[in-house]
PDB file of N, CA and C in Angstrom:
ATOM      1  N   UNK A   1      28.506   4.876  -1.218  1.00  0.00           N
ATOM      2  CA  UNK A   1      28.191   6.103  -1.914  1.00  0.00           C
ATOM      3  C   UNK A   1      27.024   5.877  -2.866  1.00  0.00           C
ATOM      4  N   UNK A   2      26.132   6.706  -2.946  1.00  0.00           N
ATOM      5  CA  UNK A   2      24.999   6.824  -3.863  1.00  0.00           C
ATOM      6  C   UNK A   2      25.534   7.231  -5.057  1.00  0.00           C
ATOM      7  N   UNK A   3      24.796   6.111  -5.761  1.00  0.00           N
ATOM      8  CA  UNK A   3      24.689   6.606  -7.686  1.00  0.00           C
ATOM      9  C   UNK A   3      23.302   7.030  -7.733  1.00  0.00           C
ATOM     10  N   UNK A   4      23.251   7.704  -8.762  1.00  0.00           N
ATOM     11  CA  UNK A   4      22.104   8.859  -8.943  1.00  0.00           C
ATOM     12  C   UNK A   4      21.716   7.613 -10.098  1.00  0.00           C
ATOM     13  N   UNK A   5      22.313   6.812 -10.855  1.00  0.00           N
ATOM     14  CA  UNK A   5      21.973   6.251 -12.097  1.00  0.00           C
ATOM     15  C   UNK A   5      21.417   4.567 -11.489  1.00  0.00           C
ATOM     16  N   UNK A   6      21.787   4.423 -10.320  1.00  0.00           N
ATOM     17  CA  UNK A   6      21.625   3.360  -9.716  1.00  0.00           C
ATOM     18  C   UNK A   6      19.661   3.303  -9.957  1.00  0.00           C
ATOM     19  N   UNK A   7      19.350   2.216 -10.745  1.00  0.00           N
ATOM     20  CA  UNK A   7      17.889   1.835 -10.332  1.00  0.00           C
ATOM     21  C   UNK A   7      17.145   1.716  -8.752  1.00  0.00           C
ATOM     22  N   UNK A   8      16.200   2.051  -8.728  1.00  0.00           N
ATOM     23  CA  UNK A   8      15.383   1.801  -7.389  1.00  0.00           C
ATOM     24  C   UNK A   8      14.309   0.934  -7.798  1.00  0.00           C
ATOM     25  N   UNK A   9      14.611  -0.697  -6.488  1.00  0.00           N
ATOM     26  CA  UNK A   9      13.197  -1.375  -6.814  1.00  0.00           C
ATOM     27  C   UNK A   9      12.601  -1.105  -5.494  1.00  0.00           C
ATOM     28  N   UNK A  10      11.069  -0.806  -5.471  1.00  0.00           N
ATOM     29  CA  UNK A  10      10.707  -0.352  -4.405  1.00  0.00           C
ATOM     30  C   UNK A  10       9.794  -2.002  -4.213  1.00  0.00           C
ATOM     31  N   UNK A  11      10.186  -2.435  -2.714  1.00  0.00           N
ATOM     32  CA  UNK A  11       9.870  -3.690  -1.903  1.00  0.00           C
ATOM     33  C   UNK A  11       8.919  -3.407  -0.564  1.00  0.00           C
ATOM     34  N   UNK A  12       8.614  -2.178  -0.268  1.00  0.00           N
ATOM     35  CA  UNK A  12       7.617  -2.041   0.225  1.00  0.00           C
ATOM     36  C   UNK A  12       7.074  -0.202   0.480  1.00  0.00           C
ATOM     37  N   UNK A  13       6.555  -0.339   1.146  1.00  0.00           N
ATOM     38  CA  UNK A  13       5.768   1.456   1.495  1.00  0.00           C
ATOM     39  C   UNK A  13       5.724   1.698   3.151  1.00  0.00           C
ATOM     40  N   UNK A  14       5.869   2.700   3.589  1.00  0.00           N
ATOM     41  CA  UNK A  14       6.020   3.049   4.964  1.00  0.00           C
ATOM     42  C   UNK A  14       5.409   4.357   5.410  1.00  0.00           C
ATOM     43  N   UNK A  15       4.221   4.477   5.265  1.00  0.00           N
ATOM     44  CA  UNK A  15       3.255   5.938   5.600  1.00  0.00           C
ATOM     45  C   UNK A  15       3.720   6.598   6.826  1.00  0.00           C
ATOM     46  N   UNK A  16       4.163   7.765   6.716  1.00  0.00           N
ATOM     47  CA  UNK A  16       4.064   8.952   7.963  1.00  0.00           C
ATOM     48  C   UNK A  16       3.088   9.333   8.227  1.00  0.00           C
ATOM     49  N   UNK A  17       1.844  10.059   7.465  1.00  0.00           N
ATOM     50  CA  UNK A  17       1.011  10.777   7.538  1.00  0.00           C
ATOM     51  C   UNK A  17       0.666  10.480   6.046  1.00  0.00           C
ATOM     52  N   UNK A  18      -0.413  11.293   5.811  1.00  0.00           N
ATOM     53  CA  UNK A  18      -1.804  11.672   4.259  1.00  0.00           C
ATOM     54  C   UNK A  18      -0.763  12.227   3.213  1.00  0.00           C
ATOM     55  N   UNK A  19       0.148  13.282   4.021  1.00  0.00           N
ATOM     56  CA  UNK A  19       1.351  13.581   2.530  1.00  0.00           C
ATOM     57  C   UNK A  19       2.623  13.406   2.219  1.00  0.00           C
ATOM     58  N   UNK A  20       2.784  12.223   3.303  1.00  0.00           N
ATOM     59  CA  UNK A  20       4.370  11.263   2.849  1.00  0.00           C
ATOM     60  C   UNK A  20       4.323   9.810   3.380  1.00  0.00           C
ATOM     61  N   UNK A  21       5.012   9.729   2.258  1.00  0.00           N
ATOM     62  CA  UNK A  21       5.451   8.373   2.474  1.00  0.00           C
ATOM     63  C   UNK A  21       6.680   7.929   2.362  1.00  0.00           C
ATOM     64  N   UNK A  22       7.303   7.012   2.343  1.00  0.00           N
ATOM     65  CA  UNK A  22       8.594   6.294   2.443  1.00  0.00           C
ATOM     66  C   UNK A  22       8.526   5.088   1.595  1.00  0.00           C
ATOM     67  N   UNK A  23       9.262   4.923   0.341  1.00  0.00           N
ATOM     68  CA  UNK A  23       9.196   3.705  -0.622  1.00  0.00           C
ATOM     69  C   UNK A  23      10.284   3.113   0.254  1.00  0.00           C
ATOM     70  N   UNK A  24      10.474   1.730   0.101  1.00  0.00           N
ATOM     71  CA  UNK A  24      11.757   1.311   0.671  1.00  0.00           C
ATOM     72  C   UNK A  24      12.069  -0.146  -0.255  1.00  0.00           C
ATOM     73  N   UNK A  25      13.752  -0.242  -0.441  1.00  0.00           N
ATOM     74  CA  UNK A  25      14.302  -0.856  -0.843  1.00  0.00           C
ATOM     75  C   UNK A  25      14.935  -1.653  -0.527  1.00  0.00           C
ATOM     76  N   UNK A  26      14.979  -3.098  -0.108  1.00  0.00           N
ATOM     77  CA  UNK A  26      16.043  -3.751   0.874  1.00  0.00           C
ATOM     78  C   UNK A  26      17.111  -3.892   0.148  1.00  0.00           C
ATOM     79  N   UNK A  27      18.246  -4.525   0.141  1.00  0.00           N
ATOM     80  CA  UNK A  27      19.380  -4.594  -0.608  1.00  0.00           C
ATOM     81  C   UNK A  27      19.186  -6.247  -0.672  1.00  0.00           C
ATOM     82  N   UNK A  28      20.038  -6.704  -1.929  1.00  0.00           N
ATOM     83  CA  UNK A  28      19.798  -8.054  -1.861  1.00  0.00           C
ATOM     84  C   UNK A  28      20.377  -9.134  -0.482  1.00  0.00           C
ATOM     85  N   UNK A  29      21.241  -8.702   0.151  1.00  0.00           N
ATOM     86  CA  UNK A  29      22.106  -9.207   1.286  1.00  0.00           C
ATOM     87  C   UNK A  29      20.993  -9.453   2.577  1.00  0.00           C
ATOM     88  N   UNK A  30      19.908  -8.279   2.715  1.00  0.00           N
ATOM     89  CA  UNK A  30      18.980  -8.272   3.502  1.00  0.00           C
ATOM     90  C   UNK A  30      19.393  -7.379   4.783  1.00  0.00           C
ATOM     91  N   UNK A  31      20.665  -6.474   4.746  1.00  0.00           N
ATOM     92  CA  UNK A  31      20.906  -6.038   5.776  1.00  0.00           C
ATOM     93  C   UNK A  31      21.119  -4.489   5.929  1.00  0.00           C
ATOM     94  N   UNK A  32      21.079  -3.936   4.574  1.00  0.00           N
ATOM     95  CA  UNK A  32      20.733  -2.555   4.238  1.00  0.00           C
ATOM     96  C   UNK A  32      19.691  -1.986   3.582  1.00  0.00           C
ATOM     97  N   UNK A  33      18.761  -0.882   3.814  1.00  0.00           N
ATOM     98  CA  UNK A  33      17.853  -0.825   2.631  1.00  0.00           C
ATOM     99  C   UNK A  33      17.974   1.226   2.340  1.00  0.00           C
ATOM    100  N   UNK A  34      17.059   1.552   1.771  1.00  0.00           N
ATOM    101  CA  UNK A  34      17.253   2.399   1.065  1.00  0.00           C
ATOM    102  C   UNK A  34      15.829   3.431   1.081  1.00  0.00           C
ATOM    103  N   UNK A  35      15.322   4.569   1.140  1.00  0.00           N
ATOM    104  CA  UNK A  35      14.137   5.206   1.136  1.00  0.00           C
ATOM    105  C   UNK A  35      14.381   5.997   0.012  1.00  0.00           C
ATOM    106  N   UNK A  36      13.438   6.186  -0.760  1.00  0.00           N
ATOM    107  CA  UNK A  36      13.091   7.385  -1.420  1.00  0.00           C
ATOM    108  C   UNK A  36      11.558   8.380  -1.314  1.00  0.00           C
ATOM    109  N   UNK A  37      11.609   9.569  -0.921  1.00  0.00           N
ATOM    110  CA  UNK A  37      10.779  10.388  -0.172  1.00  0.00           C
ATOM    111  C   UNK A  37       9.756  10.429  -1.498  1.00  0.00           C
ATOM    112  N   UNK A  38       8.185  10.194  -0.897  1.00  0.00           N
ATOM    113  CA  UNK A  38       7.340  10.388  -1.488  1.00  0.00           C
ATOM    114  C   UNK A  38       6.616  11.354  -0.602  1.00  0.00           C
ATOM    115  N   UNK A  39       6.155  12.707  -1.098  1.00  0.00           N
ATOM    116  CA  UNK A  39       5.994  14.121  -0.542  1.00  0.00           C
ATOM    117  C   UNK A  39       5.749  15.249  -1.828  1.00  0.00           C
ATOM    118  N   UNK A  40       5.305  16.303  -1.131  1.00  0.00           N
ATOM    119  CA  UNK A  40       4.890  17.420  -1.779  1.00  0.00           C
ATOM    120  C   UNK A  40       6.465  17.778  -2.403  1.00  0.00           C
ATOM    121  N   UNK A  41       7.268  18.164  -1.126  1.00  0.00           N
ATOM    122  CA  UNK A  41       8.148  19.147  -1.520  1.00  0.00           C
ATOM    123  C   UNK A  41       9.495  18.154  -2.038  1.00  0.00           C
ATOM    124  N   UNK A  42       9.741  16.790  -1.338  1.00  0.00           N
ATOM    125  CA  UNK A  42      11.065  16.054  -1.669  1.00  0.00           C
ATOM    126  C   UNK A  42      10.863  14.850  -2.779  1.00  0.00           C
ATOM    127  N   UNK A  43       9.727  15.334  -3.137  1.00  0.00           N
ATOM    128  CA  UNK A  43       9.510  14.026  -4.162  1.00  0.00           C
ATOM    129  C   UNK A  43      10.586  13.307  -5.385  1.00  0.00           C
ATOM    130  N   UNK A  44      11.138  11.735  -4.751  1.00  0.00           N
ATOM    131  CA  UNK A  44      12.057  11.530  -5.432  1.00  0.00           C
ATOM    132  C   UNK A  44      13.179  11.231  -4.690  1.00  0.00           C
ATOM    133  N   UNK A  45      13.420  11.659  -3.741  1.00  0.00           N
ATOM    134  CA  UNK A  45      14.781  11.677  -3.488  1.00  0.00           C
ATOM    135  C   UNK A  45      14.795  10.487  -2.809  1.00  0.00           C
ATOM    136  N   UNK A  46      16.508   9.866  -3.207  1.00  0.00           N
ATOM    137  CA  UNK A  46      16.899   8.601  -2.491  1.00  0.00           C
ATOM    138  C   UNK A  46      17.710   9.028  -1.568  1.00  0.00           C
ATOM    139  N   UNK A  47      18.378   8.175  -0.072  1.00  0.00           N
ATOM    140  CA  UNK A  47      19.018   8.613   0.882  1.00  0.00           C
ATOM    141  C   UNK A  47      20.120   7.178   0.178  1.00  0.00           C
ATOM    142  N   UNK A  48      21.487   7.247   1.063  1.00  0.00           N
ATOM    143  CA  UNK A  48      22.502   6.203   1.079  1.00  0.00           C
ATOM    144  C   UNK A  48      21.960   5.347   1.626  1.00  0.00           C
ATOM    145  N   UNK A  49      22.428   3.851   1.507  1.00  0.00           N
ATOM    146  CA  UNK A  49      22.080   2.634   2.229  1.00  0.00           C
ATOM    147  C   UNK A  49      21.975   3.185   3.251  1.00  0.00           C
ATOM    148  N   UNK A  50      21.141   2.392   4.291  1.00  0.00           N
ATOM    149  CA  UNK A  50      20.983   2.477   5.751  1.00  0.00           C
ATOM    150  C   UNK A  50      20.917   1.105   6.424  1.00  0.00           C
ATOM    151  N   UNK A  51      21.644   0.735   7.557  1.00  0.00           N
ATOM    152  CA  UNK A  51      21.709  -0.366   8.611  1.00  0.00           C
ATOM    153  C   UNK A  51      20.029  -0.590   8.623  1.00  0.00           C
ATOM    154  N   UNK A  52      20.150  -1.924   8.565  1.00  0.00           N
ATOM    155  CA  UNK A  52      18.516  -2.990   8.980  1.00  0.00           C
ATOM    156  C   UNK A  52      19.845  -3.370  10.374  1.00  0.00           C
ATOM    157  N   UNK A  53      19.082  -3.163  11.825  1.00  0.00           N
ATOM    158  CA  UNK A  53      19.240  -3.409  13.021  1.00  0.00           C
ATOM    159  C   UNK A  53      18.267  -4.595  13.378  1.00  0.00           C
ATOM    160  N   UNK A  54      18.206  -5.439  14.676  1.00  0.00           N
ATOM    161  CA  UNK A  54      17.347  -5.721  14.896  1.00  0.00           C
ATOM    162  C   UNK A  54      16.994  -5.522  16.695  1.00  0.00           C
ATOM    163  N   UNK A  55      16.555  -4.730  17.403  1.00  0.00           N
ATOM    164  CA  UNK A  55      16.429  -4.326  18.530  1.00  0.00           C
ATOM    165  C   UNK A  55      15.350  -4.896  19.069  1.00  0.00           C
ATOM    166  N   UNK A  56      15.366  -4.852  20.499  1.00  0.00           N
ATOM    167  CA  UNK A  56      14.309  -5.561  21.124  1.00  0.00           C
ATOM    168  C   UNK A  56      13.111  -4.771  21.019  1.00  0.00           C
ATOM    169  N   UNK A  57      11.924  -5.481  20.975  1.00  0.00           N
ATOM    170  CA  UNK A  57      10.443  -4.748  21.076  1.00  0.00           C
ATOM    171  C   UNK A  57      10.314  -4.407  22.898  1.00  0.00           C
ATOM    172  N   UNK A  58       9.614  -3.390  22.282  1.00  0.00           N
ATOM    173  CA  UNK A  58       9.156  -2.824  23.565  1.00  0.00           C
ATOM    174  C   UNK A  58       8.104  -3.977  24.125  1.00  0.00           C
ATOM    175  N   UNK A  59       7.555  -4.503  24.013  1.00  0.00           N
ATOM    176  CA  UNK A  59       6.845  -5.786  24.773  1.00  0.00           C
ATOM    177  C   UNK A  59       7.932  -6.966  24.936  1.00  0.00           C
ATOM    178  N   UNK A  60       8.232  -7.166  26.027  1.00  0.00           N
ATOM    179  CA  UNK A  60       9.420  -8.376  26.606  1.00  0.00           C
ATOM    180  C   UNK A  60       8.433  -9.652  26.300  1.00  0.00           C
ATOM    181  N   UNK A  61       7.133  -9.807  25.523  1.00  0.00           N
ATOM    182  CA  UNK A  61       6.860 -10.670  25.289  1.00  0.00           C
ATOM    183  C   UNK A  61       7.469 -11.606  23.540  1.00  0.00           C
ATOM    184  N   UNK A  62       7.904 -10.460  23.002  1.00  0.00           N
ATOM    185  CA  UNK A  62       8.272 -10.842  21.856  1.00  0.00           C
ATOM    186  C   UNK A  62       9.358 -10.599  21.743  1.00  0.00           C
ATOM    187  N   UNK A  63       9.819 -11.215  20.591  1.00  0.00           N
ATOM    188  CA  UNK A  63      10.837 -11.341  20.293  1.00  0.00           C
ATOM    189  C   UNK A  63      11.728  -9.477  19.674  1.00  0.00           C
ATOM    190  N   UNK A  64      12.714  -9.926  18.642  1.00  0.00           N
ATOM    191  CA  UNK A  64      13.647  -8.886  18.308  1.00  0.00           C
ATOM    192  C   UNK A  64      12.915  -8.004  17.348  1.00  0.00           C
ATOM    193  N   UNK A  65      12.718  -7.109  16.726  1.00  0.00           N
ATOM    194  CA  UNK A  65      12.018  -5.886  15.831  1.00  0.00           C
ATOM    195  C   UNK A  65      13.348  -5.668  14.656  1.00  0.00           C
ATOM    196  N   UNK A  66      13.126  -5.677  13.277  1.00  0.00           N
ATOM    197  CA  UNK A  66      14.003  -5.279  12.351  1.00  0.00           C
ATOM    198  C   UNK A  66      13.350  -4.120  12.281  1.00  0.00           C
ATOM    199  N   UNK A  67      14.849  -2.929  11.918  1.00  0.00           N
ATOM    200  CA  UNK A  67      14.172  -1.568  12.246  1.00  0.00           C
ATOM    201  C   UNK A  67      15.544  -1.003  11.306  1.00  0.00           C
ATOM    202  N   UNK A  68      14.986  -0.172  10.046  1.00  0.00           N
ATOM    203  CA  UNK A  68      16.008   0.723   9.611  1.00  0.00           C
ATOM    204  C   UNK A  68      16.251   2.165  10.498  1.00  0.00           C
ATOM    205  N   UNK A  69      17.675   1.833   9.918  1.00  0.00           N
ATOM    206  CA  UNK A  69      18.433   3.294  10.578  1.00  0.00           C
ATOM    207  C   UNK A  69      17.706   3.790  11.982  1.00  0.00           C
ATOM    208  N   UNK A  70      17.824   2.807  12.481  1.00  0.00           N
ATOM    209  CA  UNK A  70      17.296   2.558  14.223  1.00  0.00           C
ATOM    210  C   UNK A  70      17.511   4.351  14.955  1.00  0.00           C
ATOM    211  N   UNK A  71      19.170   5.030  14.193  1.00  0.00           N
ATOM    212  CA  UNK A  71      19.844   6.144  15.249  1.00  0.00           C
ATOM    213  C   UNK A  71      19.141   7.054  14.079  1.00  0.00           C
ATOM    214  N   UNK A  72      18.068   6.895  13.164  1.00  0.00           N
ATOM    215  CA  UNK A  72      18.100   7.983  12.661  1.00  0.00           C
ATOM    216  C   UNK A  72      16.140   7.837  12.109  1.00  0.00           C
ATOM    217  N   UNK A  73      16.198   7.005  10.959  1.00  0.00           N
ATOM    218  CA  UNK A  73      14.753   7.183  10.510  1.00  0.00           C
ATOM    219  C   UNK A  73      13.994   5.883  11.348  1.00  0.00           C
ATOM    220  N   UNK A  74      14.523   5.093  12.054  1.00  0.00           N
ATOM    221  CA  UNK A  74      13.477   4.518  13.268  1.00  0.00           C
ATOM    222  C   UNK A  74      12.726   3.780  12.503  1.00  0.00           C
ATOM    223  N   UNK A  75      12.418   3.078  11.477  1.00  0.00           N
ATOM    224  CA  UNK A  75      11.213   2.475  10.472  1.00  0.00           C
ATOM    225  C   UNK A  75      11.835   0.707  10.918  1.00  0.00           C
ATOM    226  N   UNK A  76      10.207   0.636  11.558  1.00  0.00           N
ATOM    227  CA  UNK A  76      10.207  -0.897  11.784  1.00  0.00           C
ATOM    228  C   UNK A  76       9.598  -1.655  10.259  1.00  0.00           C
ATOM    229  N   UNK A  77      10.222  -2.584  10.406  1.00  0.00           N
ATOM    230  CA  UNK A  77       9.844  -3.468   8.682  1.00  0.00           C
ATOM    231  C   UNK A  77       8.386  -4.119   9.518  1.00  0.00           C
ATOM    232  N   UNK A  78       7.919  -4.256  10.431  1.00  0.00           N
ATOM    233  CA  UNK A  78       6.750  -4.944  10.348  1.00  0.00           C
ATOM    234  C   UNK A  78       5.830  -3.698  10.329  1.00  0.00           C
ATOM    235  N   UNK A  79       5.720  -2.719  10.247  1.00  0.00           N
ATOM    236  CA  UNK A  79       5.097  -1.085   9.569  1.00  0.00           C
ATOM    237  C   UNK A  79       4.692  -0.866   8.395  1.00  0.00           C
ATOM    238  N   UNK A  80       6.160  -1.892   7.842  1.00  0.00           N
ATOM    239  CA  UNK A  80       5.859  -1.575   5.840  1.00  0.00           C
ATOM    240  C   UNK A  80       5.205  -2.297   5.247  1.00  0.00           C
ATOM    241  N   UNK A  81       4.460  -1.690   4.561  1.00  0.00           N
ATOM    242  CA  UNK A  81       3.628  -2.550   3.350  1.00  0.00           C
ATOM    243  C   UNK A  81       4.156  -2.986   2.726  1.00  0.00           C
ATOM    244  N   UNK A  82       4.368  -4.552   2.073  1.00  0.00           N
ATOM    245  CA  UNK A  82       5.024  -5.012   1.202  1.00  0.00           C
ATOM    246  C   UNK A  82       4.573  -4.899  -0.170  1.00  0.00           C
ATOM    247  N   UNK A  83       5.343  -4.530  -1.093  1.00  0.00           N
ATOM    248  CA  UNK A  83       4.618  -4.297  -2.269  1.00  0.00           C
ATOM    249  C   UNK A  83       5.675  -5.847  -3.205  1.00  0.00           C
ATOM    250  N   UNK A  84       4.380  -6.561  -4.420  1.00  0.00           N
ATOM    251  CA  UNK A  84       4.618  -7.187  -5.080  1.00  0.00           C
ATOM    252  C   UNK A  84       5.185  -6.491  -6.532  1.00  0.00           C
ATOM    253  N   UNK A  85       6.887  -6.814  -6.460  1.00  0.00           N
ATOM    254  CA  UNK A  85       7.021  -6.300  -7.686  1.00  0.00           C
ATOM    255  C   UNK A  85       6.802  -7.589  -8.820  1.00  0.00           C
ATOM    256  N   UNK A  86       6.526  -7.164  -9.946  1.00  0.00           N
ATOM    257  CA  UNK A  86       6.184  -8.207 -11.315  1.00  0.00           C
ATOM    258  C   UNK A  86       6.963  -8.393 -12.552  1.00  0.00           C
TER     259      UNK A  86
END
């Protein structure tokens, strides 16, 4: 369950397009992470943890793809920008 009071550290960035983006949060465990919508109209909002999967890449030359919420927001971690927090 989401706390509204719960801090967000944002660990990387995930562009859709010019007017959203996707902050993302991994969890310390490494196996859930977290978005909060950067946008015109949803700016701010956090979703509940979401499953880090790791599914095969579409090239049978490589290996497995880590991919949040695979059945829902589809975001491969090699997509995201990693951001240095300080």
């Amino acid at each position: 369950m989401k706390n509204e009071n719960e801090e967000f550290t944002t660990h990387g960035i995930y562009t859709v397009s010019n007017s959203m983006s996707y902050e993302i949060e991994v969890s310390k465990s490494g196996d859930m992470a977290r978005l909060r919508t950067f946008d015109v109209e949803e700016q701010g909002h956090v979703t509940e943890w979401l499953p880090i999967e790791f599914m095969p890449d579409e090239d049978p030359n490589k290996d497995f793809i880590a991919i949040i919420d695979p059945d829902g927001y589809s975001i491969r971690l090699d997509e995201v920008m990693k951001v240095n927090n300080f």
